[in-house]
C-alpha atoms as a PDB file:
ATOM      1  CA  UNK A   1      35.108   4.668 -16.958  1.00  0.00           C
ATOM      2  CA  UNK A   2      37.354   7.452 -16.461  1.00  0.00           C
ATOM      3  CA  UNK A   3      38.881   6.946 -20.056  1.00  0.00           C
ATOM      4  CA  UNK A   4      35.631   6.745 -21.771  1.00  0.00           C
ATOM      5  CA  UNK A   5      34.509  10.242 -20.466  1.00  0.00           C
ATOM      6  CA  UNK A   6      38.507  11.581 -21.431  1.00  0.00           C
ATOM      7  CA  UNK A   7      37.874   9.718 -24.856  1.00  0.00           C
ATOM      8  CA  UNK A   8      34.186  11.462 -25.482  1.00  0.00           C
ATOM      9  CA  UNK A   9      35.781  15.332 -24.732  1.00  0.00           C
ATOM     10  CA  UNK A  10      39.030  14.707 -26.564  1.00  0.00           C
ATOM     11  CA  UNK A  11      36.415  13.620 -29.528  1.00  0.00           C
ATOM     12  CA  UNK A  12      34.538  16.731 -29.227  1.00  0.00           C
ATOM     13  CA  UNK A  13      37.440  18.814 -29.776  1.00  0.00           C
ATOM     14  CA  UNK A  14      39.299  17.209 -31.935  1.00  0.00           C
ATOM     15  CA  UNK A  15      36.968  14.883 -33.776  1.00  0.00           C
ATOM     16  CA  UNK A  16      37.138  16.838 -37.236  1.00  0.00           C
ATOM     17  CA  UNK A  17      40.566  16.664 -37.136  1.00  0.00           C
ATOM     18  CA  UNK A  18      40.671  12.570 -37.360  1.00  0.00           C
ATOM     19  CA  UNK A  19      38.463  11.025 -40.786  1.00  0.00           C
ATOM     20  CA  UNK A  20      34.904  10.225 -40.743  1.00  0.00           C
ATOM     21  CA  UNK A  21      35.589   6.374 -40.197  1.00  0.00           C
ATOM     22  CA  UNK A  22      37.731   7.003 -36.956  1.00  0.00           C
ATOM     23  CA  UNK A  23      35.018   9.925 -35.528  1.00  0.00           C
ATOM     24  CA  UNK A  24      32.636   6.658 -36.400  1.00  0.00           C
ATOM     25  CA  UNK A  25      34.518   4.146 -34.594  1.00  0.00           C
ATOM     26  CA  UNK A  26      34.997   5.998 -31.907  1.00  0.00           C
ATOM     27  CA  UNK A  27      31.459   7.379 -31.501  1.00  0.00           C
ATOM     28  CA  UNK A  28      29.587   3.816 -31.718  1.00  0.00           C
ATOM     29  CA  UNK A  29      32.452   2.405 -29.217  1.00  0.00           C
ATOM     30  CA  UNK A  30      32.308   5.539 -26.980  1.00  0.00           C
ATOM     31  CA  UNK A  31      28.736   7.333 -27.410  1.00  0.00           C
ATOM     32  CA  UNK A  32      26.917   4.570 -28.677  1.00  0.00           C
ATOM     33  CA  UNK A  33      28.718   1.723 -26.181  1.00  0.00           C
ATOM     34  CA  UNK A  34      28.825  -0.423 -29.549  1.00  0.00           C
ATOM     35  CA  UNK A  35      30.588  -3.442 -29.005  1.00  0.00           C
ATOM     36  CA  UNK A  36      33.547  -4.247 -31.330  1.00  0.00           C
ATOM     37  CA  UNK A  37      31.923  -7.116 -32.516  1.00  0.00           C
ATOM     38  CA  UNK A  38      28.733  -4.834 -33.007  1.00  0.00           C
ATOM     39  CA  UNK A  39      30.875  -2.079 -35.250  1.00  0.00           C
ATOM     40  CA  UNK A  40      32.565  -4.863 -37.155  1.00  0.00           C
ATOM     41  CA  UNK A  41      29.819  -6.384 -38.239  1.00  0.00           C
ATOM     42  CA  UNK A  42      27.695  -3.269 -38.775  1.00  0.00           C
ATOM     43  CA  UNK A  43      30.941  -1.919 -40.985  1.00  0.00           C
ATOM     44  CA  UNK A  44      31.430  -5.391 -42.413  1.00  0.00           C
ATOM     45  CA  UNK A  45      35.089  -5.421 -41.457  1.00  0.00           C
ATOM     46  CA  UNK A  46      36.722  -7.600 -38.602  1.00  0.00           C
ATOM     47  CA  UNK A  47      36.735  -6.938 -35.013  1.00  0.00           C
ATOM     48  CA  UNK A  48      40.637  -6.756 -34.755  1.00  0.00           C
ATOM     49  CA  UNK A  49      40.399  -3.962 -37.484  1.00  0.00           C
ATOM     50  CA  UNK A  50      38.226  -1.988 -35.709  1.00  0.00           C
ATOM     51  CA  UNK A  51      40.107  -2.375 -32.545  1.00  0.00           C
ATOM     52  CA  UNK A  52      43.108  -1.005 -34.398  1.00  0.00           C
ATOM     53  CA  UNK A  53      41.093   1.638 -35.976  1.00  0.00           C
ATOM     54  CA  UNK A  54      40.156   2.520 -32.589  1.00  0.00           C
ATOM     55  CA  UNK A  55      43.480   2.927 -31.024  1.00  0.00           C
ATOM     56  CA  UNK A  56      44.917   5.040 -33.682  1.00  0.00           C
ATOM     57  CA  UNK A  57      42.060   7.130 -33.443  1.00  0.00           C
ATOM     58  CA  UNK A  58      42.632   7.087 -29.513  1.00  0.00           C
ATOM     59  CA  UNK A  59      46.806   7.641 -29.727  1.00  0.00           C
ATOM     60  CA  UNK A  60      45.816  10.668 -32.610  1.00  0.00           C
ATOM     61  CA  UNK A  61      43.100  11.985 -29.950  1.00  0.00           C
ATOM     62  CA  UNK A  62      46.048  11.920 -27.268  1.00  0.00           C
ATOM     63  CA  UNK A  63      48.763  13.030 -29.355  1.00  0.00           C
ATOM     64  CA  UNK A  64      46.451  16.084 -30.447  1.00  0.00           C
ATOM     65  CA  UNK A  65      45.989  17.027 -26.640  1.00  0.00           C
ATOM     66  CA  UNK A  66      49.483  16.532 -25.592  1.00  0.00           C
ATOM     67  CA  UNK A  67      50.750  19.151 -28.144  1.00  0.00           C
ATOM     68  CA  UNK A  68      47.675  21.468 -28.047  1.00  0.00           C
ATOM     69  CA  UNK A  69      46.149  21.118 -24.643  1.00  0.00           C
ATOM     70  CA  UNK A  70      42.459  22.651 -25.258  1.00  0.00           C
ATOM     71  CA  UNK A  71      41.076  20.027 -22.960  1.00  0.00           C
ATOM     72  CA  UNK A  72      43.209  20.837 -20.461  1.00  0.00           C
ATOM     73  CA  UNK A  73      42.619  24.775 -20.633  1.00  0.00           C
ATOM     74  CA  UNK A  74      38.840  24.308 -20.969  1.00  0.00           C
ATOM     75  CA  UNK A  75      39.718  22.402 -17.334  1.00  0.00           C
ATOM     76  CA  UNK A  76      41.638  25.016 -15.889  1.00  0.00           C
ATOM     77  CA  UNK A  77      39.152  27.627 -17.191  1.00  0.00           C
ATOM     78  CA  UNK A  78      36.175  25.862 -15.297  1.00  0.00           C
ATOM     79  CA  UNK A  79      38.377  25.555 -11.991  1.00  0.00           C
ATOM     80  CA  UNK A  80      39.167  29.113 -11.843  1.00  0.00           C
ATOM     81  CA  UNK A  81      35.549  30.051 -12.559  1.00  0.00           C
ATOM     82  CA  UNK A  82      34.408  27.920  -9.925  1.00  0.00           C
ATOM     83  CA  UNK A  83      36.975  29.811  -7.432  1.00  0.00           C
ATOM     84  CA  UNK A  84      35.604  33.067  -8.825  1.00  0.00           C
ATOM     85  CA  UNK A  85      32.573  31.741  -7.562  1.00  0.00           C
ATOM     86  CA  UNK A  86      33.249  31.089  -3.974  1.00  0.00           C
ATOM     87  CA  UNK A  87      34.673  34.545  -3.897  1.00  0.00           C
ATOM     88  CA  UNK A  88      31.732  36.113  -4.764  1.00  0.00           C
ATOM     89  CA  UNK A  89      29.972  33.673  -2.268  1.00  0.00           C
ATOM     90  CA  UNK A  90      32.246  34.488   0.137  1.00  0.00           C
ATOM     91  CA  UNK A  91      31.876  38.461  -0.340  1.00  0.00           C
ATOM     92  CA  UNK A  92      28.293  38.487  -0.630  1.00  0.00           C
ATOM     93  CA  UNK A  93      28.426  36.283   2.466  1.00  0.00           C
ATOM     94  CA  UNK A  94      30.647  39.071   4.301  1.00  0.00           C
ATOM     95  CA  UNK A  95      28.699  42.065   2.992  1.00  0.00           C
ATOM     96  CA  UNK A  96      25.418  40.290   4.687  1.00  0.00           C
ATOM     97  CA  UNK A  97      27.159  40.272   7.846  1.00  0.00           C
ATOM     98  CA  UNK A  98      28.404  43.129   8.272  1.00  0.00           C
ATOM     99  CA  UNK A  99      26.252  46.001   6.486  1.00  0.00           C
ATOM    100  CA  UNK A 100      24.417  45.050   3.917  1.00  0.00           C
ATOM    101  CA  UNK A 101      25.706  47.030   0.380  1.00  0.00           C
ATOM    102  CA  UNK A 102      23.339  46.430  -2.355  1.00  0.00           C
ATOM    103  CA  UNK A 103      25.942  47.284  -4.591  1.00  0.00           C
ATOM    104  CA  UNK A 104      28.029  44.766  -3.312  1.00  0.00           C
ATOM    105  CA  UNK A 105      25.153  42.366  -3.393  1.00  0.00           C
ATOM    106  CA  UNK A 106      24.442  43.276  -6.977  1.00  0.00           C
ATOM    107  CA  UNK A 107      27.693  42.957  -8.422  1.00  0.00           C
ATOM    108  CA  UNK A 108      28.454  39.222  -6.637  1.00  0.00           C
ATOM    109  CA  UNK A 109      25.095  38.204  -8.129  1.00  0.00           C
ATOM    110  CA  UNK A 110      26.345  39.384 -11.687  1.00  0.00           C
ATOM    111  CA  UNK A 111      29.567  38.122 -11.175  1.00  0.00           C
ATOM    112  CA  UNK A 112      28.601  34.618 -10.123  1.00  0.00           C
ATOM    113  CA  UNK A 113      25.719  34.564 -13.349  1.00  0.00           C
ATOM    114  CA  UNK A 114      28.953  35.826 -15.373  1.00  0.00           C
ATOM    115  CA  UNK A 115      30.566  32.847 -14.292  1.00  0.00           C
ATOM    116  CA  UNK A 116      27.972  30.390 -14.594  1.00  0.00           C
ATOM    117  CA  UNK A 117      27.585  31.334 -18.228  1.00  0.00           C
ATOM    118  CA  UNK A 118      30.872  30.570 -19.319  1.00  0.00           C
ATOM    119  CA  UNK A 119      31.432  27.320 -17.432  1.00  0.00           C
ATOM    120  CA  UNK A 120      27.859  26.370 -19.392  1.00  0.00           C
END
């Protein structure tokens, strides 16, 4: 399961980089959870050639990652916001403790909504 949902994001970024019949292939296997039988004879082509259509498509989607990495960042990205996040938790959590800013209120409310918005 774990490679299907790798699979589907490493198609969203780098789909347009493979051709139409390999974003295809990939997307009814994948998206549409075509069997290969199902794409072959849908394509009119046989099931072994749409199995190795497929794993190009997949080694391509992998190589692509492995030199560029914009999964990966997008990953790291989401991690830090969601630290940001329990910061601002945690300071709006110690401000209602001990005094009460609105300020300080204010601003982890923004910064948390900042965060959210990104991550989305």
């Amino acid at each position: 399961m774990a490679n299907n949902v790798e699979i589907t994001i490493l198609l969203d970024f780098y789909g347009e980089m493979l051709t139409e019949k390999q974003r295809d292939f990939l997307s009814y296997y994948y998206n549409d959870d075509l069997s290969l039988s199902e794409i072959a004879e849908n394509e009119g082509i046989s099931r072994q050639g749409v199995r190795d259509a497929i794993k190009r498509a997949e080694t391509l989607l992998y190589d692509m990652e492995s030199k560029l990495g914009f999964a990966k960042k997008l990953q790291d990205i989401k991690d830090t916001l969601g630290q940001i996040m329990e910061c601002a938790e945690s300071i709006n959590a110690y401000n209602l403790d001990h005094g009460l800013s609105r300020e300080i209120n204010e601003t982890t409310v923004r910064i948390k909504s900042l965060a959210l918005d990104i991550i989305e």
